[in-house]
Protein backbone atom coordinates (compact mmCIF):
# COMPACT_ATOMS: atom_id res chain seq x y z
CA UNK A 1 171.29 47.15 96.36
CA UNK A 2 168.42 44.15 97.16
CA UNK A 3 166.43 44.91 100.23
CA UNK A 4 165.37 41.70 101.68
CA UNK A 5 162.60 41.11 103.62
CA UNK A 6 162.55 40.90 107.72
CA UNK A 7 161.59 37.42 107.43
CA UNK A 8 162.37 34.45 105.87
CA UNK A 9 159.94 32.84 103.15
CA UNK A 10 159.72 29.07 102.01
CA UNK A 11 156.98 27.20 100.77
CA UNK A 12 155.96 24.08 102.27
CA UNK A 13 154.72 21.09 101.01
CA UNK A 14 150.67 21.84 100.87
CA UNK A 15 151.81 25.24 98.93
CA UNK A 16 151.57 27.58 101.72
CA UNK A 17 154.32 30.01 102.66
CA UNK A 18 156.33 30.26 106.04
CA UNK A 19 156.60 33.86 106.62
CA UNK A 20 153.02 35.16 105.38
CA UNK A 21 150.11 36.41 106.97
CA UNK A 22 147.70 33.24 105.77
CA UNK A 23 144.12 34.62 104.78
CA UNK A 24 142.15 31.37 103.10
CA UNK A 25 140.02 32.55 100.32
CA UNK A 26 136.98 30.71 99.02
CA UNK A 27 137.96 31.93 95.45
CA UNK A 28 139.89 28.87 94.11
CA UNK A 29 139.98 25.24 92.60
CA UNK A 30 141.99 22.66 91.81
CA UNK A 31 144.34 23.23 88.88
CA UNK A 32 143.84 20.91 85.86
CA UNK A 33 145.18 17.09 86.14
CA UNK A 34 148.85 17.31 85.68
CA UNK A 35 148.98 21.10 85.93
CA UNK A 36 151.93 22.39 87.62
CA UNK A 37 153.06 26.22 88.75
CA UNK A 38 155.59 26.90 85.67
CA UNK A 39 155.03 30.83 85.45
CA UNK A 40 154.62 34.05 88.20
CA UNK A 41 152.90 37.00 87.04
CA UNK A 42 152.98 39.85 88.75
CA UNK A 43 150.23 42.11 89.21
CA UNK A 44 149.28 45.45 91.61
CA UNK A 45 146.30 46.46 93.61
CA UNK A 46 144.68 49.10 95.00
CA UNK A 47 141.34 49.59 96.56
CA UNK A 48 139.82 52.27 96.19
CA UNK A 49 142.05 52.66 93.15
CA UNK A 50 145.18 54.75 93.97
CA UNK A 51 144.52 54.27 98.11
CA UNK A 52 146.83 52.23 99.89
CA UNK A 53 146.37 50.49 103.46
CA UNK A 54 143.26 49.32 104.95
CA UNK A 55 141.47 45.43 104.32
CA UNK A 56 139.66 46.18 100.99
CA UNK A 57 142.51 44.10 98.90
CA UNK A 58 141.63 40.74 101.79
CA UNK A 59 138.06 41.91 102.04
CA UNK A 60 137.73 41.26 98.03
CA UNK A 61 139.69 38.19 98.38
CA UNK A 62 137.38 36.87 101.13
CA UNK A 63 133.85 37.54 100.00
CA UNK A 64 133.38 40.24 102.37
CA UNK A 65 133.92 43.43 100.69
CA UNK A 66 131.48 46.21 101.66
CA UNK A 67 130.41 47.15 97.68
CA UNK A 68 128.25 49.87 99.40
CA UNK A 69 131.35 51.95 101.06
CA UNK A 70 132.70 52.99 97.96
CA UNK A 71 131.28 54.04 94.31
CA UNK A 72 133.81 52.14 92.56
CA UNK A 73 133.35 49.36 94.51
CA UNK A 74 129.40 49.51 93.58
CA UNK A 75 130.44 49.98 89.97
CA UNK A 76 132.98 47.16 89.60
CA UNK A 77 133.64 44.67 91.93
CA UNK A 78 129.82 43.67 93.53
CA UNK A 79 129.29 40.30 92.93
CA UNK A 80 132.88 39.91 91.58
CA UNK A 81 134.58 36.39 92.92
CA UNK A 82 138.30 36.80 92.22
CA UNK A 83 141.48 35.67 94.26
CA UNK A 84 145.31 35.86 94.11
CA UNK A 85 147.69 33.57 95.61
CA UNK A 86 150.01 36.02 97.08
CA UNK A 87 149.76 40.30 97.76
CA UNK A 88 152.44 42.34 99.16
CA UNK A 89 151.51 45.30 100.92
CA UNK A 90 153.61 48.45 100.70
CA UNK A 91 155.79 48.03 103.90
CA UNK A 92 156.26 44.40 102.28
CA UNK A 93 154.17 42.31 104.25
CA UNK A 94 153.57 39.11 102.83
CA UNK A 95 149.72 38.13 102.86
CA UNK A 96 148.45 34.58 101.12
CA UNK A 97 144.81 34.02 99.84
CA UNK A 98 145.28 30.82 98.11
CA UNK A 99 147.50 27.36 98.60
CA UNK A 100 150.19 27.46 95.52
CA UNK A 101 148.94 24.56 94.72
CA UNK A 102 145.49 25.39 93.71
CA UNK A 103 144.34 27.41 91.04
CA UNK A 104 143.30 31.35 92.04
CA UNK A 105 141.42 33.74 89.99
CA UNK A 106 143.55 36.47 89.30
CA UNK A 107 144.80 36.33 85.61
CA UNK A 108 141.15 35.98 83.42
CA UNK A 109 141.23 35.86 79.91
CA UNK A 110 144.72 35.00 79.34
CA UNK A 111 147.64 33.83 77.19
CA UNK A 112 151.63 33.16 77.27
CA UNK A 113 153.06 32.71 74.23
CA UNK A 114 149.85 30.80 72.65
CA UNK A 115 149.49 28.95 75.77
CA UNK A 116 145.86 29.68 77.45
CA UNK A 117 144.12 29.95 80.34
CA UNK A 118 147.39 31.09 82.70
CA UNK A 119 145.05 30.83 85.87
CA UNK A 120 145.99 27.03 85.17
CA UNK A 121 149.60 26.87 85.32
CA UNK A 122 150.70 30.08 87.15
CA UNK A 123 150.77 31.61 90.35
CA UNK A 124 149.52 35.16 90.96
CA UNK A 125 151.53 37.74 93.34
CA UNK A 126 149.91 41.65 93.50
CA UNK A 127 151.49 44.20 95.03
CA UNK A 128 150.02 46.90 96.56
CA UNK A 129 150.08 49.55 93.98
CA UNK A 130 148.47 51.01 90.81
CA UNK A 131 150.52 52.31 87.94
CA UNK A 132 150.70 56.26 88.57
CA UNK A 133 153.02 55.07 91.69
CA UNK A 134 156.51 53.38 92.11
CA UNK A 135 156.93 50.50 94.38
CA UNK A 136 158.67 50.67 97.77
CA UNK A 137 162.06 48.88 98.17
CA UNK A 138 160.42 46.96 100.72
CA UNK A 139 158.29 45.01 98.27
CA UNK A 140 160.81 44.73 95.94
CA UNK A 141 162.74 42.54 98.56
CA UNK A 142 159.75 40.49 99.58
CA UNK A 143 159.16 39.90 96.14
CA UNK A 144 162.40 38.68 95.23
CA UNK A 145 162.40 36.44 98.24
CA UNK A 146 159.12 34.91 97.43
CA UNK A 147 160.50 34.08 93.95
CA UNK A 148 163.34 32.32 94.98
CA UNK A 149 161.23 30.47 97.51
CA UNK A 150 158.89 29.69 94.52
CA UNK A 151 161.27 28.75 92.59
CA UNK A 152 162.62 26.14 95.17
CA UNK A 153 159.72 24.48 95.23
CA UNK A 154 158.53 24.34 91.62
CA UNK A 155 159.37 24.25 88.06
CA UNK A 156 158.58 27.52 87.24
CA UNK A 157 160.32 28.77 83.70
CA UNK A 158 158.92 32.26 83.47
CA UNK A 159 158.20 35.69 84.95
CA UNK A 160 155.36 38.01 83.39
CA UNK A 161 153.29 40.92 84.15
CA UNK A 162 149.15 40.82 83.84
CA UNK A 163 149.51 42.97 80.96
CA UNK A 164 152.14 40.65 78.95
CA UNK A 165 149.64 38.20 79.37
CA UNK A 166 146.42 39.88 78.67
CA UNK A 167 148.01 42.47 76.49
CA UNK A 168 144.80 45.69 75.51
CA UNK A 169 142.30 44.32 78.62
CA UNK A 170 145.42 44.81 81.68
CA UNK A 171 147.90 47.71 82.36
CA UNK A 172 149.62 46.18 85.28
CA UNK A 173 151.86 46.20 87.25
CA UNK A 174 152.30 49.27 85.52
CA UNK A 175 155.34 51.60 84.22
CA UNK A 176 156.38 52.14 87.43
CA UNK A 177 157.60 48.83 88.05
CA UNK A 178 160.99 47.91 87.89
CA UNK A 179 161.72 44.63 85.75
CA UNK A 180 165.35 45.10 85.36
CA UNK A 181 165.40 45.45 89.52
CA UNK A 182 163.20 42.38 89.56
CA UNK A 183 165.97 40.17 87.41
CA UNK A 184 168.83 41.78 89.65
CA UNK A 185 167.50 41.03 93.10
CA UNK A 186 167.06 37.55 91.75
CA UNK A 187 169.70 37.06 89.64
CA UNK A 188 168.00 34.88 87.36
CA UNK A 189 168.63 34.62 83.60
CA UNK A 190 166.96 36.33 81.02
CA UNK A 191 165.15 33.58 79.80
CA UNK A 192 163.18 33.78 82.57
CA UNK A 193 162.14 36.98 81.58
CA UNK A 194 160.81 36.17 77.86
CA UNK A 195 158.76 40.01 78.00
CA UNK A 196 161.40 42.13 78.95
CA UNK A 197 163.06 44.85 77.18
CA UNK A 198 166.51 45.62 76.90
């Protein structure tokens, strides 16, 4: 059975989304001339890896990430400038980083089906997660709400993970997340779903 969000989600005309927790990050530019949204690929977070809760995940987005509070964070991420459009925090709060219309930083080195440079053309939703754990039925429902909301408002043709995408350098979102749930609580067609395995 879907779980749907507590809230309804639509995305208005500038690319921003009625039912999220807005949080503008510096990390973005303007897609290329004549670049449209035509793909969503889904990604998860966690910081420090395999912690949930607290403002790391915003604090990366935003510049403002203490690198000196955690060892990984020293190791990896100080000086990193990276965004995502959307993340969806395990109780399935929606939080946005970056208008849909720009382009975030979220996908690096990239490619669907020959196509390059996916930062160009799609938009980037994490979930808070990493892939030892499953995802909560709350953000399964606030994800398939922000699809069909994304879907309403652009042409998107696709769904794909980070690691379809940048298959050998990404792992998620991970084993633990549910595809097959995904195309249910959406009830889109396969097609949309070029990656997915029977």
């Amino acid at each position: 059975m879907s779980t749907m969000p507590p809230f309804a989600v639509a995305v208005d005309g500038d690319g921003w989304a009625r039912g999220a927790r807005v949080l503008p990050s510096p990390n973005f530019e303007a897609r290329p001339a004549g670049a449209v949204p035509t793909l969503i690929v889904v990604h998860n977070i966690s910081l420090p890896p395999g912690e949930f809760g607290g403002n790391a995940i915003a604090d990366l987005f935003l510049n403002r990430l203490d690198c000196d509070a955690h060892p990984y964070y020293d190791a990896h991420l100080r000086g990193l400038r990276v965004s995502s459009h959307f993340v969806i925090r395990r109780d399935g709060a929606l939080e946005q980083f970056v208008s849909c219309d720009e382009r975030a930083w979220h996908a690096g080195v990239s490619s669907f089906f020959g196509r390059e440079r996916c930062n160009d053309f799609s938009i980037g939703i994490e979930l808070e997660g990493d892939d030892a754990s499953a995802f909560e039925a709350a953000q399964y429902g606030a994800l398939a709400a922000l699809v069909a909301a994304l879907l309403e408002r652009y042409p998107i043709e696709a769904l794909a993970g980070h690691s379809d995408i940048a298959p050998g350098r990404k792992t998620d979102p991970g084993p633990h997340f549910d595809w097959a749930r995904l195309r249910r609580d959406t009830a889109l067609a396969d097609r949309y779903f070029p990656y997915l395995r029977a």
